[in-house]
N, C-alpha and C. Protein backbone atom coordinates (compact mmCIF):
# COMPACT_ATOMS: atom_id res chain seq x y z
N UNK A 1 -6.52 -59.12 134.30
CA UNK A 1 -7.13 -59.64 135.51
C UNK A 1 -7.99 -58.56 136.18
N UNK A 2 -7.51 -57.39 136.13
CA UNK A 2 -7.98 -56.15 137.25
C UNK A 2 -9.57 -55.79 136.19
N UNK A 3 -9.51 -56.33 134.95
CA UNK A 3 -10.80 -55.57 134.05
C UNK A 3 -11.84 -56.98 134.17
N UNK A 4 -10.93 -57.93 134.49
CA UNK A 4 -12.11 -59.04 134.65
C UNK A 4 -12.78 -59.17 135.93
N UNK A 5 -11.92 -58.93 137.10
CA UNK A 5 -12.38 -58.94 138.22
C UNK A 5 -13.39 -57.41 138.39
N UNK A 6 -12.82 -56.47 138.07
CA UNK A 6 -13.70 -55.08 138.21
C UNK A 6 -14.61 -55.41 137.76
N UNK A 7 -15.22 -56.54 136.02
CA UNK A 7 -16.48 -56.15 135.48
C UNK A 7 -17.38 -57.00 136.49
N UNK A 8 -16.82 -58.70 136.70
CA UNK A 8 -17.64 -59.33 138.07
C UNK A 8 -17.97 -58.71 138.95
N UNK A 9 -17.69 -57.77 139.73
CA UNK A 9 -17.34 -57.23 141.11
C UNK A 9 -19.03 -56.52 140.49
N UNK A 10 -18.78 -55.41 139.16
CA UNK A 10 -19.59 -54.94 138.68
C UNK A 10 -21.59 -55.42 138.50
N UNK A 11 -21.23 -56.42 137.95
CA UNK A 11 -22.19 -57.25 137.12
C UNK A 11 -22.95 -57.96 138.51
N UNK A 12 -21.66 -58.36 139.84
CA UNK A 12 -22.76 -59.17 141.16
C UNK A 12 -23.03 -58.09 141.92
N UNK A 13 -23.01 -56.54 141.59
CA UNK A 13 -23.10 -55.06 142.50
C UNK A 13 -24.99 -55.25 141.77
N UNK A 14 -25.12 -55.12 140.21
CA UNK A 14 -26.08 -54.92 139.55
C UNK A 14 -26.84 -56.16 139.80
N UNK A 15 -26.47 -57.85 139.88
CA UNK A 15 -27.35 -58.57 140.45
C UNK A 15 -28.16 -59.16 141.82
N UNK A 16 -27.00 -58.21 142.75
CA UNK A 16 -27.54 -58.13 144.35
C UNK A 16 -28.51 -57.92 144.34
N UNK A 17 -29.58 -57.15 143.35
CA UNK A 17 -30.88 -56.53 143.76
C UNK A 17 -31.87 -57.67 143.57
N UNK A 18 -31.74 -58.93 142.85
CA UNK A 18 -32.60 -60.33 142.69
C UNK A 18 -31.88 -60.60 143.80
N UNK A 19 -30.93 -60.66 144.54
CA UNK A 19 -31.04 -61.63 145.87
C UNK A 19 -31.20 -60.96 147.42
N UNK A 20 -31.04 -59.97 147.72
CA UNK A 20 -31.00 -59.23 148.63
C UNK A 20 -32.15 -58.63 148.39
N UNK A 21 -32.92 -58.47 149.25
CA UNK A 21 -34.31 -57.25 149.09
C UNK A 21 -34.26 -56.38 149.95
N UNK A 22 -33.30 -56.62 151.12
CA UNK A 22 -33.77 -55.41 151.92
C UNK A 22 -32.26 -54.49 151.83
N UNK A 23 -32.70 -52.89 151.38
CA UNK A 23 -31.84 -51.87 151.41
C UNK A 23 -30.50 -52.05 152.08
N UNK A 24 -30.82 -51.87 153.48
CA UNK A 24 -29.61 -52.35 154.26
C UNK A 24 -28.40 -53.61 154.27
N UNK A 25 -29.27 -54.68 153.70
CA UNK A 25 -28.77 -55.56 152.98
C UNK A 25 -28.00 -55.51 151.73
N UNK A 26 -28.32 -54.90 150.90
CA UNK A 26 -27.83 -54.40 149.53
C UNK A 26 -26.87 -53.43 149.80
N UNK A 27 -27.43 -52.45 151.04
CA UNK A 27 -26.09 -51.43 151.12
C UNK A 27 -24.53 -51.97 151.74
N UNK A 28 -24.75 -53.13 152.66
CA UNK A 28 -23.85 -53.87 152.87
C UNK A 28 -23.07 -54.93 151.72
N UNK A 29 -23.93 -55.58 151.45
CA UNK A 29 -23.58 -56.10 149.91
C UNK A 29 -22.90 -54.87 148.67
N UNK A 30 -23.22 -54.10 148.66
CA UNK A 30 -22.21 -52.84 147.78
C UNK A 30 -21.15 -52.82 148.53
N UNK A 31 -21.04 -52.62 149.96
CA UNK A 31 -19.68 -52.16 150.55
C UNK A 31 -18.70 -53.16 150.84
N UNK A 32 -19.38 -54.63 150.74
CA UNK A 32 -18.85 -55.69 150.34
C UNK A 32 -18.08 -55.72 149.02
N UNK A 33 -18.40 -55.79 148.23
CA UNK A 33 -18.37 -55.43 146.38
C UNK A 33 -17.23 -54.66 146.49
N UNK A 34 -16.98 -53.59 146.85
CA UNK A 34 -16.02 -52.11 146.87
C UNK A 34 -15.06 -52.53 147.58
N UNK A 35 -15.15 -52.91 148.91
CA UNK A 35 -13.62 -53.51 149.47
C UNK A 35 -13.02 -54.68 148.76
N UNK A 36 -13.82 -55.27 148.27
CA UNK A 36 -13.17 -56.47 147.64
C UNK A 36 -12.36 -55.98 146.23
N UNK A 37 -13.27 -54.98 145.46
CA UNK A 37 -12.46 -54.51 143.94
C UNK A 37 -10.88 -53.73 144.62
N UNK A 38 -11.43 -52.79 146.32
CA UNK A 38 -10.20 -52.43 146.11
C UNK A 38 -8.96 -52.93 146.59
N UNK A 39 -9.84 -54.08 146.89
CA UNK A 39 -8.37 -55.30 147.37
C UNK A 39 -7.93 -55.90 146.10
N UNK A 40 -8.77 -56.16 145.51
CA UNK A 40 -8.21 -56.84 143.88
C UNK A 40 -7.56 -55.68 143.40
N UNK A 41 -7.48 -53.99 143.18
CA UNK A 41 -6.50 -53.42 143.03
C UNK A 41 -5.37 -53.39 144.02
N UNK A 42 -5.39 -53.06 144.99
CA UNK A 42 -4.34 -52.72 145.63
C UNK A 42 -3.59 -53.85 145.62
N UNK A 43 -3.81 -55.44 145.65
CA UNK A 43 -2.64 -56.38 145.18
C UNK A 43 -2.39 -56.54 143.91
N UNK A 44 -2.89 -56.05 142.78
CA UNK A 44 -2.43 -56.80 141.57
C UNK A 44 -1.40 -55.72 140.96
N UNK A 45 -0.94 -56.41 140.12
CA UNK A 45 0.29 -56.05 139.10
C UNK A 45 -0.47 -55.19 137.51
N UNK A 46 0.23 -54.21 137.85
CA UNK A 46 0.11 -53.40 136.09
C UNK A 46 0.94 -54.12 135.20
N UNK A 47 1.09 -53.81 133.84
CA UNK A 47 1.73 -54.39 132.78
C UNK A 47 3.47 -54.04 133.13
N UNK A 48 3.63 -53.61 134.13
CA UNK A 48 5.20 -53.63 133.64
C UNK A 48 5.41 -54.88 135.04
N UNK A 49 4.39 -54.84 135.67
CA UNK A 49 4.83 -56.00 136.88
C UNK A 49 4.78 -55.66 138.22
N UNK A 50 4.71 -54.14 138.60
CA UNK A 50 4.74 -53.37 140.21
C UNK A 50 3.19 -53.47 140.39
N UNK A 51 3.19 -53.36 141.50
CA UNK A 51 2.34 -53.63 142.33
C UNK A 51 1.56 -52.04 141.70
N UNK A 52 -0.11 -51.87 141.79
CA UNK A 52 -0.69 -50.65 141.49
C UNK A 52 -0.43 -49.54 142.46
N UNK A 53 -0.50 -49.94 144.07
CA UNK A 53 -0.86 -49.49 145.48
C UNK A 53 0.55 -49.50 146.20
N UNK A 54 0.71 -50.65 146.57
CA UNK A 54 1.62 -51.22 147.47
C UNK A 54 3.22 -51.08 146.47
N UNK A 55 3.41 -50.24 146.12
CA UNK A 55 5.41 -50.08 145.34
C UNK A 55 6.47 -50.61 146.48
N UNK A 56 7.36 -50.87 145.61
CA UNK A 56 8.35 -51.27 145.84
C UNK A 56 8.94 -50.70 147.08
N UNK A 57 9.28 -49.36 146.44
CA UNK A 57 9.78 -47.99 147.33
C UNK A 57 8.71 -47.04 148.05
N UNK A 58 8.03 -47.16 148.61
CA UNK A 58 7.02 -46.44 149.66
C UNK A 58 7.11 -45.15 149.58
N UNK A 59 8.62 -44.78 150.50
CA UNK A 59 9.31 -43.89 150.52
C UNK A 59 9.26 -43.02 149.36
N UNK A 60 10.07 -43.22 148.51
CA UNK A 60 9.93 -42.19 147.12
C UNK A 60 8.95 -41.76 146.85
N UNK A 61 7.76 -42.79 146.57
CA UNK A 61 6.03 -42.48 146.23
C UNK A 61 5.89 -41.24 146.88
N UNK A 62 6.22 -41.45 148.45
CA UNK A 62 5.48 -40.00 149.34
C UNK A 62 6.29 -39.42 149.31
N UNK A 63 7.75 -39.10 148.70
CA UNK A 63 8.33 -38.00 149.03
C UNK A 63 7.64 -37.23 147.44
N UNK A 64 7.65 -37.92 146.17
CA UNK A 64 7.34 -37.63 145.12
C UNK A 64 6.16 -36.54 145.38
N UNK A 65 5.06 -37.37 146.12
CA UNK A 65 3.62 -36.57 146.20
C UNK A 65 3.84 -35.47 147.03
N UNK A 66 4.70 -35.31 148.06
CA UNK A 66 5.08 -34.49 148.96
C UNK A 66 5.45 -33.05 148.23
N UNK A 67 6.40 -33.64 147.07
CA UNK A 67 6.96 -32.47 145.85
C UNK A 67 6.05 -31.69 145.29
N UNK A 68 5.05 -32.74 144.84
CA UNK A 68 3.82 -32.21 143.90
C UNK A 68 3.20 -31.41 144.45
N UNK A 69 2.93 -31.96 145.87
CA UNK A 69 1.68 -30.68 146.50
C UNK A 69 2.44 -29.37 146.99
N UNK A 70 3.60 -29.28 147.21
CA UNK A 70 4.55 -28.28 147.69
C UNK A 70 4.62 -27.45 146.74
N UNK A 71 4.94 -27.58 145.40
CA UNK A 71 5.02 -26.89 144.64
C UNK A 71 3.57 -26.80 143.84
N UNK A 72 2.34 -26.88 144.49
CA UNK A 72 1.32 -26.01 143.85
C UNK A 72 1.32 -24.78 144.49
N UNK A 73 1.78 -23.87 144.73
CA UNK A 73 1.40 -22.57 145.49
C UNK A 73 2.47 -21.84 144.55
N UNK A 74 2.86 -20.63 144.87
CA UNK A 74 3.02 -19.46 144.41
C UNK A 74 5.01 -19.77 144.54
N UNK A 75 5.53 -20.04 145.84
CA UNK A 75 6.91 -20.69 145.41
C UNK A 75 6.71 -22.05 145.57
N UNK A 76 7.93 -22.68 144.72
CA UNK A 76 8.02 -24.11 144.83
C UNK A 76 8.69 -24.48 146.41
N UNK A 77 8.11 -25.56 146.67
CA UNK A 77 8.65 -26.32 148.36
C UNK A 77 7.52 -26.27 149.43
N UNK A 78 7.64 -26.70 150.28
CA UNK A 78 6.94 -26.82 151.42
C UNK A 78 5.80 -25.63 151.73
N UNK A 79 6.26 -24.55 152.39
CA UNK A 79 6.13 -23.63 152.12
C UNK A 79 4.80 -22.63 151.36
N UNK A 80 4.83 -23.49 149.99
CA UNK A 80 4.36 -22.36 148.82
C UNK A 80 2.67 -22.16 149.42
N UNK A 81 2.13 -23.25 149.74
CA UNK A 81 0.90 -23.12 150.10
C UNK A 81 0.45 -22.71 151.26
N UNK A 82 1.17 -22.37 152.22
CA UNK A 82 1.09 -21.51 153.37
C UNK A 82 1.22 -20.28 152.93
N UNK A 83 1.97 -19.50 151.93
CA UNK A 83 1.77 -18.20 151.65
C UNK A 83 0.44 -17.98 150.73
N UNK A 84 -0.35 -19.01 149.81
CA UNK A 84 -0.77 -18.81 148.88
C UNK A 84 -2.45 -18.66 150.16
N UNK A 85 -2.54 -19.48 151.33
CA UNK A 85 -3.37 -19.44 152.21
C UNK A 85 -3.03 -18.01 153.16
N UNK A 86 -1.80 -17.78 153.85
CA UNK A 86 -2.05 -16.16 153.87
C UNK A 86 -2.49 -15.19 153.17
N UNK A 87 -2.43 -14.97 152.05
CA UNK A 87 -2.53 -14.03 151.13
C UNK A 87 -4.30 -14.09 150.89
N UNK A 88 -4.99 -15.27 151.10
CA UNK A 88 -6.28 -15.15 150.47
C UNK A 88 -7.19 -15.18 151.69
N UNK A 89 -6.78 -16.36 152.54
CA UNK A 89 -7.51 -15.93 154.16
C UNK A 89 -7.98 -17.49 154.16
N UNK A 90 -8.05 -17.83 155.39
CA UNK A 90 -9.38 -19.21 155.78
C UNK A 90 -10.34 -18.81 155.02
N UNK A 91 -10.72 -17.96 155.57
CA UNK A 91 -12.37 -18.33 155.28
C UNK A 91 -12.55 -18.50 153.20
N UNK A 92 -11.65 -17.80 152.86
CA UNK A 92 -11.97 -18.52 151.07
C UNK A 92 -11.71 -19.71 150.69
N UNK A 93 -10.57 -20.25 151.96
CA UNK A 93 -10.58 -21.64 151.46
C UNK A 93 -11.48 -22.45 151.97
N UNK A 94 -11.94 -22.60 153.08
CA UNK A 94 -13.07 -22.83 153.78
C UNK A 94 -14.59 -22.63 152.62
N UNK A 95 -14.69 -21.67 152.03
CA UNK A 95 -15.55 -21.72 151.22
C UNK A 95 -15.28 -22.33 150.13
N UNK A 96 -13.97 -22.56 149.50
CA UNK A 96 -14.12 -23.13 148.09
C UNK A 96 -13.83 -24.70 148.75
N UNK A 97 -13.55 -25.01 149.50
CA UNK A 97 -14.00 -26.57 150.15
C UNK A 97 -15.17 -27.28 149.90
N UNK A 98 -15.85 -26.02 150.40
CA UNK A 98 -16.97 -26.60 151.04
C UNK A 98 -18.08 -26.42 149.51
N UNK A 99 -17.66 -25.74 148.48
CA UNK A 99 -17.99 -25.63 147.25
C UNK A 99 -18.15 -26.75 146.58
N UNK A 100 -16.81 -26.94 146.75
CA UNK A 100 -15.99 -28.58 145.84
C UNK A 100 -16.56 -29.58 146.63
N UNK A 101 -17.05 -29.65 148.26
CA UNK A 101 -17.54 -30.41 148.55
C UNK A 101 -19.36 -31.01 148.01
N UNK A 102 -20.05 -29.78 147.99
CA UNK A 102 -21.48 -29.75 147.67
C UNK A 102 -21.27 -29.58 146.43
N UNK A 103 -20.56 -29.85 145.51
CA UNK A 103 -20.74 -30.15 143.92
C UNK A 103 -20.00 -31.84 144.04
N UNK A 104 -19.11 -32.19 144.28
CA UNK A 104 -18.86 -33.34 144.59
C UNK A 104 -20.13 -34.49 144.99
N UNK A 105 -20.56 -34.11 145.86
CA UNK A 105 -21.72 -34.60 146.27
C UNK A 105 -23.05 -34.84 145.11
N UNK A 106 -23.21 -33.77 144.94
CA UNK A 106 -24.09 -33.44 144.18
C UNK A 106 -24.02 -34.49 142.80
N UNK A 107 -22.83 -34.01 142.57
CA UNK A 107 -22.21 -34.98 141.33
C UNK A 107 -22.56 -36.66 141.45
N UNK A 108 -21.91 -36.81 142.34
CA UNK A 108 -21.85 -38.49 143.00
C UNK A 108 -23.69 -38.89 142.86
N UNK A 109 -24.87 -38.05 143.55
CA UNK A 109 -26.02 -38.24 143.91
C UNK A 109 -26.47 -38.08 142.50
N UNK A 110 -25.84 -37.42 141.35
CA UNK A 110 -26.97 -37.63 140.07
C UNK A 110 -26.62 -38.58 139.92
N UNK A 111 -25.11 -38.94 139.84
CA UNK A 111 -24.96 -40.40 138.77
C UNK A 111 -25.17 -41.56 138.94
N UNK A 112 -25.27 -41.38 140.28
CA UNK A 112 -26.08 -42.97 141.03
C UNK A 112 -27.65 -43.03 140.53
N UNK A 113 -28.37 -41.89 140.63
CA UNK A 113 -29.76 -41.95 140.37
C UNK A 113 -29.62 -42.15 138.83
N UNK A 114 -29.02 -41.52 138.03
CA UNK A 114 -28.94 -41.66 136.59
C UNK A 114 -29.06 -43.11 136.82
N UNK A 115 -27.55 -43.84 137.23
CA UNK A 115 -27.16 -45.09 136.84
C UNK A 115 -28.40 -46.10 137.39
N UNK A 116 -28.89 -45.81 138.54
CA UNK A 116 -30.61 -46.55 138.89
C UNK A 116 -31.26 -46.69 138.12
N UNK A 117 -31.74 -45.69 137.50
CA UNK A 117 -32.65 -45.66 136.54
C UNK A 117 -32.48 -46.27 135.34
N UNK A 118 -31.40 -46.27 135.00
CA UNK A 118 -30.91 -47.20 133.48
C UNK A 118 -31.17 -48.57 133.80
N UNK A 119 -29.99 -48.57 135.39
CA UNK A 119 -30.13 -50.65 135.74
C UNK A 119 -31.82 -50.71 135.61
N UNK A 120 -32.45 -50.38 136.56
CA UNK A 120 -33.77 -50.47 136.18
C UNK A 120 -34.47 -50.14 135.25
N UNK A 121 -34.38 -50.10 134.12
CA UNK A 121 -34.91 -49.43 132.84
C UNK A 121 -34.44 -51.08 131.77
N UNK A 122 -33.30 -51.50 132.86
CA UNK A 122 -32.98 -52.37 131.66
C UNK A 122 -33.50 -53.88 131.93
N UNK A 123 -33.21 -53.83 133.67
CA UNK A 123 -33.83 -55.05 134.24
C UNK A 123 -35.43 -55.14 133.64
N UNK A 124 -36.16 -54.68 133.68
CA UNK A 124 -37.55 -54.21 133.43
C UNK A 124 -37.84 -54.83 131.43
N UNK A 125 -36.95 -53.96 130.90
CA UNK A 125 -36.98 -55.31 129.77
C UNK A 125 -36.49 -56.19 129.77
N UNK A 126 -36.07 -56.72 130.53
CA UNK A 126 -35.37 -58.32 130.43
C UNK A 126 -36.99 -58.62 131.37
N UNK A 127 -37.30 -58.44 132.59
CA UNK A 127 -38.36 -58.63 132.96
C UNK A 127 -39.78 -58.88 132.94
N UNK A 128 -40.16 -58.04 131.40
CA UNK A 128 -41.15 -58.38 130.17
C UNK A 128 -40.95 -59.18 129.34
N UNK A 129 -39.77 -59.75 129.47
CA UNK A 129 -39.43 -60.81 128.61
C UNK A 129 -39.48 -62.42 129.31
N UNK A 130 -39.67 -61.97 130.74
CA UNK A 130 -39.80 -63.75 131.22
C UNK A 130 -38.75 -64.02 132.00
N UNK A 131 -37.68 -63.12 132.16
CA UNK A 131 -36.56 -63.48 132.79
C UNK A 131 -36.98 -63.62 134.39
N UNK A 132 -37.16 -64.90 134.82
CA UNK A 132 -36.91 -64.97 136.71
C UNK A 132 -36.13 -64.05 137.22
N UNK A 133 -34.86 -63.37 137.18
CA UNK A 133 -33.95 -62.92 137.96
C UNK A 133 -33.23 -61.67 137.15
N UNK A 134 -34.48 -60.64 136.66
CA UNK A 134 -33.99 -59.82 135.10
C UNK A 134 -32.38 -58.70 135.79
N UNK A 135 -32.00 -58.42 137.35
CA UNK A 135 -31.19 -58.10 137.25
C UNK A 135 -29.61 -58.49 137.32
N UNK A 136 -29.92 -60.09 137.08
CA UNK A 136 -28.63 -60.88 137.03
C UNK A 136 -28.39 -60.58 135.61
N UNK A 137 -29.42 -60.84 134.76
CA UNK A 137 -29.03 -60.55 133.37
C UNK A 137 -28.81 -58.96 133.06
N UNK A 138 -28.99 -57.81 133.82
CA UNK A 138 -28.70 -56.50 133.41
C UNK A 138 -27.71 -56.69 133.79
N UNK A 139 -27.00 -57.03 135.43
CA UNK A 139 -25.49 -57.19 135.77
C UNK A 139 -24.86 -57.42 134.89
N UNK A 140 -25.05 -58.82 133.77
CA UNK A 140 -24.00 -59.43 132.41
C UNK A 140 -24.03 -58.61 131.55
N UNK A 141 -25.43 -57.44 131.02
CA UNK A 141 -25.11 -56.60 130.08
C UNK A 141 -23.93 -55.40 131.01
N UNK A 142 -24.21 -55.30 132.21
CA UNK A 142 -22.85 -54.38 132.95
C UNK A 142 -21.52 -54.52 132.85
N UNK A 143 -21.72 -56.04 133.04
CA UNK A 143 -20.25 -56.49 133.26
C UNK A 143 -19.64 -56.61 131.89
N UNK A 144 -20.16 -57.01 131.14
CA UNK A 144 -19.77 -56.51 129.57
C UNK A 144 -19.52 -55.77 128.85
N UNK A 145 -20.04 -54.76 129.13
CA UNK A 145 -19.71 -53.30 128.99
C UNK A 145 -18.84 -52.55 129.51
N UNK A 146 -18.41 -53.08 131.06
CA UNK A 146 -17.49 -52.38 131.33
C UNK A 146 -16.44 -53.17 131.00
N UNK A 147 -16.13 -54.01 131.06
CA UNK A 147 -14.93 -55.08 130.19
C UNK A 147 -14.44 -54.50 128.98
N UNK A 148 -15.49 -54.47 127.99
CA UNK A 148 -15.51 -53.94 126.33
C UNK A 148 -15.15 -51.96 126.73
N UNK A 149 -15.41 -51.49 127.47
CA UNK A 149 -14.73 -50.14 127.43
C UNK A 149 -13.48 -50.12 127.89
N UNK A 150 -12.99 -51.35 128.88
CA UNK A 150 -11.75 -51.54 129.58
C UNK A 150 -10.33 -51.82 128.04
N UNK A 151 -11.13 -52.68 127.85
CA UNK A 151 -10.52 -53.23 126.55
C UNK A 151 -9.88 -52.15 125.93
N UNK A 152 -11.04 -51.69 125.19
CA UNK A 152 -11.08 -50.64 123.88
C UNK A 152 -10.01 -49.19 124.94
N UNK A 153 -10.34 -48.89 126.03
CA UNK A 153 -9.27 -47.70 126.64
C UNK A 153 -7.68 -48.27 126.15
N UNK A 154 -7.71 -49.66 127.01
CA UNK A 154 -6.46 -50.35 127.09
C UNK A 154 -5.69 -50.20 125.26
N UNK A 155 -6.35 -50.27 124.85
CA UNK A 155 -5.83 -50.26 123.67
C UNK A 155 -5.45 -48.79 122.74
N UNK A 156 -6.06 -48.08 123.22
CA UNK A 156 -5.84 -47.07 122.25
C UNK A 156 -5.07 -46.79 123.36
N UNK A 157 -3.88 -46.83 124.28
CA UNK A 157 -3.03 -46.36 124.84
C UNK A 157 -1.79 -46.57 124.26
């Protein structure tokens, strides 16, 4: 369900651009798209039956994650990362933040322009071809693709 709904969600993100023309419009229509996939995750069921988001036990989840981040520092517990931040100072973490932040970014801003350029690269031949509405039909080559990689992951697991 979660690979069929993600590739739709997908495929009407890539055909918004035949019905919406104005930016602001489309940018609302994406943020439309995105709350909705992550409502279709956060209620649905994985293969053993629990919920993806919303568990059973709340509690455990955050004490679990609570563990994990405690014990990244230098001792295990609460603790470890307050000494591992004395020892090096604010200001390095402050800089490798703000590092991870402007490569983050950076990251996010190619692959959108990458991924533009393809949807449009592809709409454009469907578009020489006669198609009225060529990015409804790039959306179906999207949504297909991401289905068929959903698949093929799911399986070699």
């Amino acid at each position: 369900m979660q690979a069929a709904a993600g590739s739709a969600l997908i495929g009407a993100g890539v055909a918004l651009n035949d019905y919406v023309k104005s930016p602001v419009g489309r940018a609302l229509g994406y943020g439309g798209l995105i709350l909705g996939g992550a409502g279709v995750i956060a209620f649905s069921e994985d293969a053993t039956g629990k919920n993806y988001i919303f568990g059973e036990d709340s509690t455990l989840v955050f004490d679990q994650i609570c563990q994990d981040i405690g014990d990244l520092g230098i001792t295990p517990g609460p603790d470890s990362d307050a000494q591992y931040l004395n020892e090096r100072g604010p200001l390095v973490t402050w800089l490798l933040l703000a590092v991870f932040v402007v490569a983050f970014v950076a990251l996010v801003y190619i692959s959108v322009r990458v991924d533009m350029m393809v949807m449009k690269k592809l709409a454009g031949f469907f578009a020489q071809r006669g198609v009225k509405r060529p990015f409804s039909y790039a959306g179906m080559v999207y949504a297909a693709s991401v289905y068929a990689l959903f698949e093929l992951d799911n399986r070699k697991k």
